[in-house]
C-alpha atoms as a PDB file:
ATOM      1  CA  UNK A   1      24.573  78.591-182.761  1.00  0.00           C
ATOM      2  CA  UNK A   2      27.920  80.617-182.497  1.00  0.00           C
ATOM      3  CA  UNK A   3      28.930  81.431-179.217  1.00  0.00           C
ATOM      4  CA  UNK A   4      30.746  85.225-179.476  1.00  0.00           C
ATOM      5  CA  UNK A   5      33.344  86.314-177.629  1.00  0.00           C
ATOM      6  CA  UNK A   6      31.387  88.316-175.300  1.00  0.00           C
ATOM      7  CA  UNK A   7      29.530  85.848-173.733  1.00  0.00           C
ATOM      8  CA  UNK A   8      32.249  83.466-173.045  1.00  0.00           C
ATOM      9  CA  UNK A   9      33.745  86.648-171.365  1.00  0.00           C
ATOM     10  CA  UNK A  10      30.195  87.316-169.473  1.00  0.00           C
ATOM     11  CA  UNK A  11      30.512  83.725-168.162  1.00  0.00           C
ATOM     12  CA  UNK A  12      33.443  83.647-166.961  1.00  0.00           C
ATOM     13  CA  UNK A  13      33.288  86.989-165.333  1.00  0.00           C
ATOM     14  CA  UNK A  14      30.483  85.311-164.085  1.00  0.00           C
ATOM     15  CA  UNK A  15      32.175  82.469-163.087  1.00  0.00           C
ATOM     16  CA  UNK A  16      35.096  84.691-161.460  1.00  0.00           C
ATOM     17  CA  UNK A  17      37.266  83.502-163.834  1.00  0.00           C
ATOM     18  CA  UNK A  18      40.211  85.362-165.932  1.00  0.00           C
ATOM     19  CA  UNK A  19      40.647  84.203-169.206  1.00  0.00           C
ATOM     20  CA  UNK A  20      43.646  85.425-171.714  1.00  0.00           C
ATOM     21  CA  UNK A  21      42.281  86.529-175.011  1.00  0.00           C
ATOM     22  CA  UNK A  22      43.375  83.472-176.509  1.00  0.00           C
ATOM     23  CA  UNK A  23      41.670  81.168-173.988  1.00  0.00           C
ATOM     24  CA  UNK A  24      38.284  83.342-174.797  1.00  0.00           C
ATOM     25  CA  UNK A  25      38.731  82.514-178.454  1.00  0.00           C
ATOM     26  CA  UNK A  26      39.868  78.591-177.765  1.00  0.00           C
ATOM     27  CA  UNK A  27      36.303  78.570-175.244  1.00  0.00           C
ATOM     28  CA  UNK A  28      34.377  80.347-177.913  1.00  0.00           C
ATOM     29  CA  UNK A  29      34.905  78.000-180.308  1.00  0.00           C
ATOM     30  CA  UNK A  30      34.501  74.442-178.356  1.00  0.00           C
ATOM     31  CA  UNK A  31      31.476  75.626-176.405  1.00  0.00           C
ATOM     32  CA  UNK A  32      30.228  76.328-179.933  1.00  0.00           C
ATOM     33  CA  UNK A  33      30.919  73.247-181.295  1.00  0.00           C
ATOM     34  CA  UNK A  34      29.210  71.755-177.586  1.00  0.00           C
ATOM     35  CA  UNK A  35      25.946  73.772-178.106  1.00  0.00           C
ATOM     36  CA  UNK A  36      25.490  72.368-181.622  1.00  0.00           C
ATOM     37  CA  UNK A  37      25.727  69.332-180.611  1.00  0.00           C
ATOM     38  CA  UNK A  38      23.401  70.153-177.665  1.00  0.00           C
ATOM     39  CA  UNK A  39      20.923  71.042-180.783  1.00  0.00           C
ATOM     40  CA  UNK A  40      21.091  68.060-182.822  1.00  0.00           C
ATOM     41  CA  UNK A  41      20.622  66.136-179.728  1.00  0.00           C
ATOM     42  CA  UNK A  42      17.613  67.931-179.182  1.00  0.00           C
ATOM     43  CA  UNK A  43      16.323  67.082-182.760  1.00  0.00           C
ATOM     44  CA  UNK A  44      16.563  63.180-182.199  1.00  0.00           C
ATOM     45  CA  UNK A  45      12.559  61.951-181.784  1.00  0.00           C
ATOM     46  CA  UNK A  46      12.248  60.637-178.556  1.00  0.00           C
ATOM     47  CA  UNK A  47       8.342  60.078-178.770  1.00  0.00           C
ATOM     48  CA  UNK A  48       7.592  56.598-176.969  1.00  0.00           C
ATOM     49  CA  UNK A  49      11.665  56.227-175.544  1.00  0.00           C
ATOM     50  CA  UNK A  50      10.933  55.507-171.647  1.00  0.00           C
ATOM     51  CA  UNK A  51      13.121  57.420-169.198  1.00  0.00           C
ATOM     52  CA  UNK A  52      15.992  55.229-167.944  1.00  0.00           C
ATOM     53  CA  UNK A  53      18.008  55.558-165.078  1.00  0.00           C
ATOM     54  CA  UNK A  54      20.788  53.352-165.889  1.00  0.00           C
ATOM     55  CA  UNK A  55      21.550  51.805-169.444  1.00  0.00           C
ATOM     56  CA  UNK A  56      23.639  48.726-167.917  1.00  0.00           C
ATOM     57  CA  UNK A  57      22.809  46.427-165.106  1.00  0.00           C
ATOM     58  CA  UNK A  58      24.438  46.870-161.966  1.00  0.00           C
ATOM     59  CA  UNK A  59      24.605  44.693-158.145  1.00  0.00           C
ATOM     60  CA  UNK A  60      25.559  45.791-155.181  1.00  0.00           C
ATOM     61  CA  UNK A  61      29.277  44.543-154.873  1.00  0.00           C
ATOM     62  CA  UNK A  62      29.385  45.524-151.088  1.00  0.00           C
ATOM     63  CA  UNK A  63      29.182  43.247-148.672  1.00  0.00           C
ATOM     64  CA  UNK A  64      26.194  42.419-146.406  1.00  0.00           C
ATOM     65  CA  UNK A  65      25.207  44.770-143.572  1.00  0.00           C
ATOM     66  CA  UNK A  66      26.155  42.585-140.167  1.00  0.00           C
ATOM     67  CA  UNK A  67      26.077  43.876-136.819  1.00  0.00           C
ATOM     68  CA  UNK A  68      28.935  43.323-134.624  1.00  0.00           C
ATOM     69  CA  UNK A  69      30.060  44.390-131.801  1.00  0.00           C
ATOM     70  CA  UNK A  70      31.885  47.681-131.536  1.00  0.00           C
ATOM     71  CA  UNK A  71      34.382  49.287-129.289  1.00  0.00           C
ATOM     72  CA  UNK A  72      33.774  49.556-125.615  1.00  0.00           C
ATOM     73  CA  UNK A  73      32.891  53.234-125.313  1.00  0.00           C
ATOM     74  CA  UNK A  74      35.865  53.270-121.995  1.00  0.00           C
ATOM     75  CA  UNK A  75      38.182  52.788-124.940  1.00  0.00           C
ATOM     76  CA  UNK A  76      37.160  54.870-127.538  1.00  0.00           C
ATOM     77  CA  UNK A  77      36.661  58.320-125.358  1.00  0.00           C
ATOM     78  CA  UNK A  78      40.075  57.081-124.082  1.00  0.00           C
ATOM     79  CA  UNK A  79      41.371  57.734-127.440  1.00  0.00           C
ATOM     80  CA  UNK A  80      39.968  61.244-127.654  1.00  0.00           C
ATOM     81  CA  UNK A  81      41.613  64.528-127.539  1.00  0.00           C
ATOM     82  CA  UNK A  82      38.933  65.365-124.719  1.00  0.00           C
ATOM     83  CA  UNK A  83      36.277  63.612-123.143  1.00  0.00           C
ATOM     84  CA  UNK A  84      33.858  63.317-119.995  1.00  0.00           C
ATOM     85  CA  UNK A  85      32.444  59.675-119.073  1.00  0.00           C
ATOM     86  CA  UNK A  86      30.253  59.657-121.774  1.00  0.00           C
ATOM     87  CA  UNK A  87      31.101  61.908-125.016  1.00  0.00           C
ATOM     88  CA  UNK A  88      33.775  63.356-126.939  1.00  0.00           C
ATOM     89  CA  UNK A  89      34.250  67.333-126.209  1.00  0.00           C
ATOM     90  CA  UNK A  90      34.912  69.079-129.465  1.00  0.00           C
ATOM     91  CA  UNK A  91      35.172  73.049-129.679  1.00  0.00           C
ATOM     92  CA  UNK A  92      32.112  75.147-129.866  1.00  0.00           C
ATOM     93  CA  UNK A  93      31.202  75.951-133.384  1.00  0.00           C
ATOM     94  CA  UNK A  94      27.838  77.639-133.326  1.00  0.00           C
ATOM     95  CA  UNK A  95      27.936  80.969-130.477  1.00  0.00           C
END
């Protein structure tokens, strides 16, 4: 399915882009070449193929969750731009 000139420009406008006319032609041309594929893909019989959500196996690699202790909070809010006795004082954001 050819993809003309005037839709790649469409998208893009689209898209906020700005594409030389050569770059239109070059896109025209590879998303062509991307859609048919797109089609013969969609000709391969997938009748009785199960839905799979990851082709190789995979582990977790990460360590183990572990609690530990963490800072003492005196030290932490000591390290902060500003602070009361108990939080950090950031800027409002929301009015």
């Amino acid at each position: 399915m050819p993809l003309d000139q005037d839709q790649v420009r469409h998208v893009a406008r689209l898209a906020r882009l700005t594409l030389s006319d050569e770059e239109v032609a070059r896109f025209s041309r590879e998303l062509t070449v991307i859609l048919d594929y797109i089609d013969e893909l969609q000709q391969v019989n997938t009748n009785g193929v199960s839905p799979r959500e990851q082709f190789v196996s995979a582990e977790n690699v990460f360590r183990e969750d572990e609690v530990r202790p963490s800072l003492p909070r005196e030290t932490t809010l000591a390290l902060a731009p500003e602070a009361d006795d108990r939080y950090f004082l950031v800027p409002r954001v929301i009015g």
